[in-house]
Protein backbone atom coordinates (compact mmCIF):
# COMPACT_ATOMS: atom_id res chain seq x y z
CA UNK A 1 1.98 -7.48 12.89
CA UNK A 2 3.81 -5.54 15.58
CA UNK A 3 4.46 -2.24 14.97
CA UNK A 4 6.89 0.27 17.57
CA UNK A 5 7.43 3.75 17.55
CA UNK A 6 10.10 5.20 19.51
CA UNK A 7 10.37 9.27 19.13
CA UNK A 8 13.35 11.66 20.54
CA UNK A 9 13.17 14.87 20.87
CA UNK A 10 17.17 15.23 21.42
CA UNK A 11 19.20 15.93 18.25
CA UNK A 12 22.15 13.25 19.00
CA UNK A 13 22.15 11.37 16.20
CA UNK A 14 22.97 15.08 14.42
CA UNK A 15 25.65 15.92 17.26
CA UNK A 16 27.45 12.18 16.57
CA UNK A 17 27.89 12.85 13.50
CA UNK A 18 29.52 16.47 13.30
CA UNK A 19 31.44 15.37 16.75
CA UNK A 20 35.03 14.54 16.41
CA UNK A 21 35.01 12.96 19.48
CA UNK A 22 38.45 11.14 20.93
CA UNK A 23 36.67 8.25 21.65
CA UNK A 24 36.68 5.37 19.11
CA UNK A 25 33.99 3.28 20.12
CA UNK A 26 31.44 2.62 17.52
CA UNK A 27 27.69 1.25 18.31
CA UNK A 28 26.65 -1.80 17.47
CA UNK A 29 23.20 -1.43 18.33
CA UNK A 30 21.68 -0.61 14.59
CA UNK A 31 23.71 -3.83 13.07
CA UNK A 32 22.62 -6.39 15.60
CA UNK A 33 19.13 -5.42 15.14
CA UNK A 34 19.10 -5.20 11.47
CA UNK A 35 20.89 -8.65 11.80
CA UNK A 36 18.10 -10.13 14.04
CA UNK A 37 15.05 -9.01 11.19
CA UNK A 38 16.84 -10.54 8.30
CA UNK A 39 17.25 -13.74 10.61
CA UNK A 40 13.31 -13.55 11.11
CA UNK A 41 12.48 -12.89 7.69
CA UNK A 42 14.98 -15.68 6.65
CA UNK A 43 13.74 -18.49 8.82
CA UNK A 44 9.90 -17.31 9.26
CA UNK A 45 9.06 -16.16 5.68
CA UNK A 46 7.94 -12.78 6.89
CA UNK A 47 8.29 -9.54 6.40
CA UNK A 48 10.42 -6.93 8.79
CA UNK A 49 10.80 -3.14 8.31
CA UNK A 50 12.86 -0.74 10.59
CA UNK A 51 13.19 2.81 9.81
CA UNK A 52 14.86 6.27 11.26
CA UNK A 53 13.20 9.43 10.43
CA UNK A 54 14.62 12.71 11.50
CA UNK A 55 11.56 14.90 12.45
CA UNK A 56 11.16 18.57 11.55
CA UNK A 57 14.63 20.71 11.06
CA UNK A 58 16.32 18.11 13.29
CA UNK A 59 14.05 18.49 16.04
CA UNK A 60 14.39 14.98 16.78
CA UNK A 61 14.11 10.88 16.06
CA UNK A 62 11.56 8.81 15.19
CA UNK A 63 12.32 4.88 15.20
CA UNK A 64 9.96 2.32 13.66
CA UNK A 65 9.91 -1.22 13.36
CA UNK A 66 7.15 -3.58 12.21
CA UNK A 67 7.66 -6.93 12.27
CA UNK A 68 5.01 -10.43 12.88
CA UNK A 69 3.66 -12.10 15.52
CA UNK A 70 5.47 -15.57 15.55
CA UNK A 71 3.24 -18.06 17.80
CA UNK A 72 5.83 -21.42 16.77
CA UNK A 73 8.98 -21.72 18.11
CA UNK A 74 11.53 -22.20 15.31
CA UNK A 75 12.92 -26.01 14.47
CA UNK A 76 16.49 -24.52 14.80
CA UNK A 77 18.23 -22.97 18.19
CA UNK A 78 18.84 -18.81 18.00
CA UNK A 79 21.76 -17.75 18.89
């Protein structure tokens, strides 16, 4: 298994939320890569987790995500 750990010490996630910013644009960042782990777990039988942690009193971010090792190509195309 694979296993990342991505930590931020910014409190943005916090500030998105309470903004009520003008701009309408919406990230699709979170849904493509929850997308992508169901795909793997779906076609390779495995198991994915991806998790968001806010650390302390909003002191910051912490990002996981395990997921296996695949040494076969699929029998399918990605997309």
């Amino acid at each position: 298994m694979v296993h990342i750990s991505i930590t931020d010490n910014g409190n943005g996630r916090k500030t998105e939320k309470g903004s009520k910013s003008k701009n309408s644009h919406k990230s699709a960042g979170l849904e493509i890569l929850k997308n992508r782990l169901t795909y793997l777990e779906e076609h390779y039988r495995k198991t994915c987790s991806f998790e968001i942690k806010v650390i302390g009193d909003n002191l910051g971010t912490e990002v996981s995500l395990t997921f296996p090792v695949i040494s076969t190509p699929p029998k399918f195309k990605m997309l």
